[in-house]
Every structure is written in structure tokens, then in C-alpha cells.
PDB file of N, CA and C in Angstrom:
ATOM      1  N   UNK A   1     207.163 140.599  -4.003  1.00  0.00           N
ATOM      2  CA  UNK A   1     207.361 141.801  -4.772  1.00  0.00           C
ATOM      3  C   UNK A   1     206.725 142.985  -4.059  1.00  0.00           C
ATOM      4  N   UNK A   2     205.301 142.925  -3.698  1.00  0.00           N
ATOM      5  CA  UNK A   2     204.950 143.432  -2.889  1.00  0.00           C
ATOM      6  C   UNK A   2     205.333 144.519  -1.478  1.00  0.00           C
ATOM      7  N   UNK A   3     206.205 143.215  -1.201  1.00  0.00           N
ATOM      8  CA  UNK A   3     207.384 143.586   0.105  1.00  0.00           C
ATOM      9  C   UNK A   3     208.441 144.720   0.055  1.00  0.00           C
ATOM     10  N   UNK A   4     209.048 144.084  -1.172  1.00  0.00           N
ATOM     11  CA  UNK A   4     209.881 145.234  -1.809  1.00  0.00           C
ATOM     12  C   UNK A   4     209.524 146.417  -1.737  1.00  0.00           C
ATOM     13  N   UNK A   5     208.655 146.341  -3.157  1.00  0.00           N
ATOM     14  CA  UNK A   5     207.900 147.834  -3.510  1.00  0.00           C
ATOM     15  C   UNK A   5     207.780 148.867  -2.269  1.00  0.00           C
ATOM     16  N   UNK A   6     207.016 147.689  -1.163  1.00  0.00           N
ATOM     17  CA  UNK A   6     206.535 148.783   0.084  1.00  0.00           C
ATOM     18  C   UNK A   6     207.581 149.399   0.597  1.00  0.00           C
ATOM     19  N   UNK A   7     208.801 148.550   0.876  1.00  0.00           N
ATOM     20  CA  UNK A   7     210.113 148.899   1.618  1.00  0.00           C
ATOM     21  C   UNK A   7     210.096 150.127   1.078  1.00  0.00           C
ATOM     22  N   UNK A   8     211.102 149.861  -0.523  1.00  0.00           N
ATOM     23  CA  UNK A   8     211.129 151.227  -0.977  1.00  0.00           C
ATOM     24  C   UNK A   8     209.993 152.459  -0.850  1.00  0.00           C
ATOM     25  N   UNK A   9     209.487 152.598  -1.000  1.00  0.00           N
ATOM     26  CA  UNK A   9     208.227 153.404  -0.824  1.00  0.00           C
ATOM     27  C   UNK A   9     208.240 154.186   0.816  1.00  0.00           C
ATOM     28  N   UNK A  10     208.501 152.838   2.206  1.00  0.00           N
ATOM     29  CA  UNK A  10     208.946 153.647   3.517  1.00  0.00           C
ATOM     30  C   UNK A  10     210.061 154.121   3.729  1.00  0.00           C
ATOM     31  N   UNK A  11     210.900 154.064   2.844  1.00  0.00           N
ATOM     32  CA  UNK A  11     212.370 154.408   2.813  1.00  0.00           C
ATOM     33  C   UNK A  11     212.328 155.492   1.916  1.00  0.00           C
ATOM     34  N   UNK A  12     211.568 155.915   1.192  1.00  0.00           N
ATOM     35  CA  UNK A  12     211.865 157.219   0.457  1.00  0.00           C
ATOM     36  C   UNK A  12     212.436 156.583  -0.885  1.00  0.00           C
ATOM     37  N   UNK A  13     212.104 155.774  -1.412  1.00  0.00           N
ATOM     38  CA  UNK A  13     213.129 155.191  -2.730  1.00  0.00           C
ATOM     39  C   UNK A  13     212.008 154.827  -4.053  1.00  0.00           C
ATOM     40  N   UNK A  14     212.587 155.064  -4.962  1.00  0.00           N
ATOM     41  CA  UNK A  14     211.687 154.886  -6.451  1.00  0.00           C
ATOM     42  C   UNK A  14     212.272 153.137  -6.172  1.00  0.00           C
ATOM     43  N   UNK A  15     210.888 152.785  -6.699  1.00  0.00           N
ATOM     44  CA  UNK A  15     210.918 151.233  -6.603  1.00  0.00           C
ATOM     45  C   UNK A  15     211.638 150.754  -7.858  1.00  0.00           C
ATOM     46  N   UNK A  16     211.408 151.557  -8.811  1.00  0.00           N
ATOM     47  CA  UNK A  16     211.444 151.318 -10.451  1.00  0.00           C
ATOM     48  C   UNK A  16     212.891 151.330 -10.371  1.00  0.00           C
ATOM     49  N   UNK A  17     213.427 151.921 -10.100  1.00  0.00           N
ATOM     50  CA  UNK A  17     214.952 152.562 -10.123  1.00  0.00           C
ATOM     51  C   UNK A  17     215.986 151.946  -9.153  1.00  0.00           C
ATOM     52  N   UNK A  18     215.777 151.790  -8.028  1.00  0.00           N
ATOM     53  CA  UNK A  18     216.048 150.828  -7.181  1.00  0.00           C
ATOM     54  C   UNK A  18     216.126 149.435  -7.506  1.00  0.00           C
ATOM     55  N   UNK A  19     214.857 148.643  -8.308  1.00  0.00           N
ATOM     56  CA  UNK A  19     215.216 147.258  -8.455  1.00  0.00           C
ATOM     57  C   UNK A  19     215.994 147.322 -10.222  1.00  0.00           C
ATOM     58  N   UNK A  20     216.241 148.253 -10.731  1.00  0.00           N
ATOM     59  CA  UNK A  20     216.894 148.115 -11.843  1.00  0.00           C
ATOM     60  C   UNK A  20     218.226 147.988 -11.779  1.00  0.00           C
ATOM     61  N   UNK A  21     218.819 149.149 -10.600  1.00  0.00           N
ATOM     62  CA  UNK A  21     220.044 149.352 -10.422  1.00  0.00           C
ATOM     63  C   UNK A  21     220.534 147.659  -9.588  1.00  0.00           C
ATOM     64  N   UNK A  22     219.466 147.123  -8.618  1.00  0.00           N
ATOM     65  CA  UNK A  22     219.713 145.920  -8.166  1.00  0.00           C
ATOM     66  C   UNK A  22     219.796 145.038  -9.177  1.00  0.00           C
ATOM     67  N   UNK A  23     219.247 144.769 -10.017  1.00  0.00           N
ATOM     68  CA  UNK A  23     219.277 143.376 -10.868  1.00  0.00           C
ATOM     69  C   UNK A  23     220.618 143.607 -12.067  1.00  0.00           C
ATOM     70  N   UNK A  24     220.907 145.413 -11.991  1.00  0.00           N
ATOM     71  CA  UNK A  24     222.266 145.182 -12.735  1.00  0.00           C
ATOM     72  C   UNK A  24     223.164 144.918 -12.043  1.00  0.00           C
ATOM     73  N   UNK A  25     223.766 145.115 -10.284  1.00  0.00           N
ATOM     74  CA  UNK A  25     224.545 144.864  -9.673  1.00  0.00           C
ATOM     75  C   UNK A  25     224.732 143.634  -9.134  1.00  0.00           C
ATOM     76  N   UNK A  26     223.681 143.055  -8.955  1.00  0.00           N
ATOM     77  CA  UNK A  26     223.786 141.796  -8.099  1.00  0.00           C
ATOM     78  C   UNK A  26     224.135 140.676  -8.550  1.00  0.00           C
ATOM     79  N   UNK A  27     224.801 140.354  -9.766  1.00  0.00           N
ATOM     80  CA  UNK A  27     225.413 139.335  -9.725  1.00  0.00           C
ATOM     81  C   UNK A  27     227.481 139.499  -9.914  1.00  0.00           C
ATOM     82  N   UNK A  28     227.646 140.618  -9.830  1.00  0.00           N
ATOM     83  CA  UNK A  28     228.604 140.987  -9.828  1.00  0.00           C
ATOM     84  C   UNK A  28     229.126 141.455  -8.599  1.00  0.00           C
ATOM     85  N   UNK A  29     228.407 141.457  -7.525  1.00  0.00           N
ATOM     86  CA  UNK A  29     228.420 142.010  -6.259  1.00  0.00           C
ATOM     87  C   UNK A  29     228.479 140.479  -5.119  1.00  0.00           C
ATOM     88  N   UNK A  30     230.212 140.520  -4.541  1.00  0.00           N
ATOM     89  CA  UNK A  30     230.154 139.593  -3.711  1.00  0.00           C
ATOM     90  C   UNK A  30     228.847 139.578  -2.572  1.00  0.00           C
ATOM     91  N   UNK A  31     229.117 137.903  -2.061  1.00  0.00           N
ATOM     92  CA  UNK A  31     227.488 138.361  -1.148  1.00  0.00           C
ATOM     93  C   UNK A  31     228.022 139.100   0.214  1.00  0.00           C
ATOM     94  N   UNK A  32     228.847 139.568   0.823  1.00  0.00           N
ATOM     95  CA  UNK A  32     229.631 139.986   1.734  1.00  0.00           C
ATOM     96  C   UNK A  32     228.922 141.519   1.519  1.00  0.00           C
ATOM     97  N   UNK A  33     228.715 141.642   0.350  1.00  0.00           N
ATOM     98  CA  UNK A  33     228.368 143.893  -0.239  1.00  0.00           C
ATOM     99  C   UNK A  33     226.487 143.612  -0.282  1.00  0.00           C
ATOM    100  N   UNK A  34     226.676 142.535  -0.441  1.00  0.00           N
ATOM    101  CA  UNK A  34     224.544 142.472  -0.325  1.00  0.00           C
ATOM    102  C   UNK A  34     224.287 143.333   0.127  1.00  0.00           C
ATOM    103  N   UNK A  35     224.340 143.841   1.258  1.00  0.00           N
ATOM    104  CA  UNK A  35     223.181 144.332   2.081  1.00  0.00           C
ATOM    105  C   UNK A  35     223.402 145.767   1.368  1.00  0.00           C
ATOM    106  N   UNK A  36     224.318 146.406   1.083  1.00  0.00           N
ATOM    107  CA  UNK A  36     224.396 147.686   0.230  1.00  0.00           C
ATOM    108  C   UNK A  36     223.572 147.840  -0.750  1.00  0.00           C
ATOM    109  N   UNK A  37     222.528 146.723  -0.834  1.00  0.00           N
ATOM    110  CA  UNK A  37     221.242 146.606  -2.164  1.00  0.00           C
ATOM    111  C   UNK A  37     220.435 146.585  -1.092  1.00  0.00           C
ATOM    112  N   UNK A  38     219.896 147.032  -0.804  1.00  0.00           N
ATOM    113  CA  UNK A  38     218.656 147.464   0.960  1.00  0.00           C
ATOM    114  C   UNK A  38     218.443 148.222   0.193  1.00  0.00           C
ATOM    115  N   UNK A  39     217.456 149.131   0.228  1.00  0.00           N
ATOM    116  CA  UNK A  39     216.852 150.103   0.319  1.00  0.00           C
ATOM    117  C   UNK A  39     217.444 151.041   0.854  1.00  0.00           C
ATOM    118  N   UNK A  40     217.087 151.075   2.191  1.00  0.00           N
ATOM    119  CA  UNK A  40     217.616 152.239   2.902  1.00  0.00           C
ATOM    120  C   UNK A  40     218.972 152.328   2.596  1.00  0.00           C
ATOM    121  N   UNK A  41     219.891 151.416   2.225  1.00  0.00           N
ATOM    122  CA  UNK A  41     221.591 151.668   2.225  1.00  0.00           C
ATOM    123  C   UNK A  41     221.544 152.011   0.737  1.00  0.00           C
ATOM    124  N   UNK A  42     220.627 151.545  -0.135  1.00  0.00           N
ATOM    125  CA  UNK A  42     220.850 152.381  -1.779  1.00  0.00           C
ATOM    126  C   UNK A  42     220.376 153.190  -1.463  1.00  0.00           C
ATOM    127  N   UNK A  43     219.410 154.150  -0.896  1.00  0.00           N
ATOM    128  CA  UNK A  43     219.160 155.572  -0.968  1.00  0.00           C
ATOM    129  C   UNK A  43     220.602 156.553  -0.260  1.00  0.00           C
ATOM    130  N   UNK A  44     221.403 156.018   1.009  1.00  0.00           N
ATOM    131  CA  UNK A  44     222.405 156.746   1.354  1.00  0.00           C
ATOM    132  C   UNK A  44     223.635 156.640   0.317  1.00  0.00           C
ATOM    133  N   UNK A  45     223.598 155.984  -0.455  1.00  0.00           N
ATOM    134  CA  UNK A  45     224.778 155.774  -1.429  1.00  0.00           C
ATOM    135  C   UNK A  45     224.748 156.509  -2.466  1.00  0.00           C
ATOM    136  N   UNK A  46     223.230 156.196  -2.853  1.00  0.00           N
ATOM    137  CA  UNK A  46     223.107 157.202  -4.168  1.00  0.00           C
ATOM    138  C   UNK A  46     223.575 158.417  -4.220  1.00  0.00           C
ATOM    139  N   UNK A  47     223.068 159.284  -2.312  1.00  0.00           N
ATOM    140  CA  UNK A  47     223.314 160.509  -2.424  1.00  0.00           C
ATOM    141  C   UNK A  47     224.034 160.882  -2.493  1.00  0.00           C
ATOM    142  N   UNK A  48     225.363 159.803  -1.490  1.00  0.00           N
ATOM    143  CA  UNK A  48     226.529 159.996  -1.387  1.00  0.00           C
ATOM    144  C   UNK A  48     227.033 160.411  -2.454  1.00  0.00           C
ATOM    145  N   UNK A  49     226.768 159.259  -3.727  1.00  0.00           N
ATOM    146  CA  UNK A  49     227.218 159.350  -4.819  1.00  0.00           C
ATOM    147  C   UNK A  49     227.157 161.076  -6.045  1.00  0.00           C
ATOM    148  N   UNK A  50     225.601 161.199  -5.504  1.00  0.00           N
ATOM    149  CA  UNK A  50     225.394 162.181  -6.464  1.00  0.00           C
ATOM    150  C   UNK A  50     224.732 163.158  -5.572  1.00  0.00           C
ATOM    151  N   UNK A  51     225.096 164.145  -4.811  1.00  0.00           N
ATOM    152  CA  UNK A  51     224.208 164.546  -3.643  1.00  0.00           C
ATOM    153  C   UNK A  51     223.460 166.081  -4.678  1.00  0.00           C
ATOM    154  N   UNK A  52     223.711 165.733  -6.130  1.00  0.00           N
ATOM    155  CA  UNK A  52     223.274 166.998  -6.657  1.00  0.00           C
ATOM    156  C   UNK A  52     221.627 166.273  -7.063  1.00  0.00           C
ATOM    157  N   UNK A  53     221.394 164.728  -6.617  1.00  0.00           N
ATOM    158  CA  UNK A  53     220.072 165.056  -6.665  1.00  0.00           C
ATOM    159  C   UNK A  53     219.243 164.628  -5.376  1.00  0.00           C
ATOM    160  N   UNK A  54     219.860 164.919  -4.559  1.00  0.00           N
ATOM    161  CA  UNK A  54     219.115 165.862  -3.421  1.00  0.00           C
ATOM    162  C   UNK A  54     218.257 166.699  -3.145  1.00  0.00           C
ATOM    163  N   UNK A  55     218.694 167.770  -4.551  1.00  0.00           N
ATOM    164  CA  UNK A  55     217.800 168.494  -4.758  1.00  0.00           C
ATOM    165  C   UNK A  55     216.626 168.719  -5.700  1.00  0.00           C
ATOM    166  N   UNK A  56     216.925 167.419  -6.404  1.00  0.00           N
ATOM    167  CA  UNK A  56     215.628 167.481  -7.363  1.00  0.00           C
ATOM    168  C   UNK A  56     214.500 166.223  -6.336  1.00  0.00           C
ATOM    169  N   UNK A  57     215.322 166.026  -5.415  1.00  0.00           N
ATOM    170  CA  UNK A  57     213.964 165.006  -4.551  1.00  0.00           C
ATOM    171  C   UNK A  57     213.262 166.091  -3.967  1.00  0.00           C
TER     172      UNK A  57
END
């Protein structure tokens, strides 16, 4: 857990928010899209997704 937390944390990512959005996706998510639950690849997605909070980071 530990591990995690830190990842997120060197990646720029809320840990809290990150493993929530993971534990709702991941069992619905072939394992082929895994790695799109990284850290670093959920922080470029998110923005992608919503780049209007960009600016509240």
C-alpha cells in the first residue's frame, strides 16, 4: 500500500482519488487496458478527460 501511495504522490496524483477510481474500474477493465490504472497513465487521462482541472491543480 505503501508503494502505491508513494507512486502516486511522485507522479503528481491524489492517492485517495486514484485508488477509488481504480477499484471502480478494475474489474470491468480487460487486463489488456491495465496499465491505463498506473498512475502516471491515470493522471494523463484524467486531464485528457477534463483538462478544466488543470487548473484547479
Amino acid at each position: 500500500m505503501l508503494t502505491l501511495i508513494t507512486t502516486c504522490r511522485l507522479n503528481d496524483v491524489d492517492p485517495k482519488a486514484w485508488l477509488a477510481d481504480v477499484l471502480a474500474r478494475i474489474a470491468d477493465l480487460p487486463v489488456a487496458r491495465l496499465p491505463e490504472l498506473l498512475p502516471w497513465a491515470w493522471k494523463g487521462r484524467r486531464l485528457a478527460e477534463n483538462p478544466a482541472s488543470q487548473l484547479a491543480a
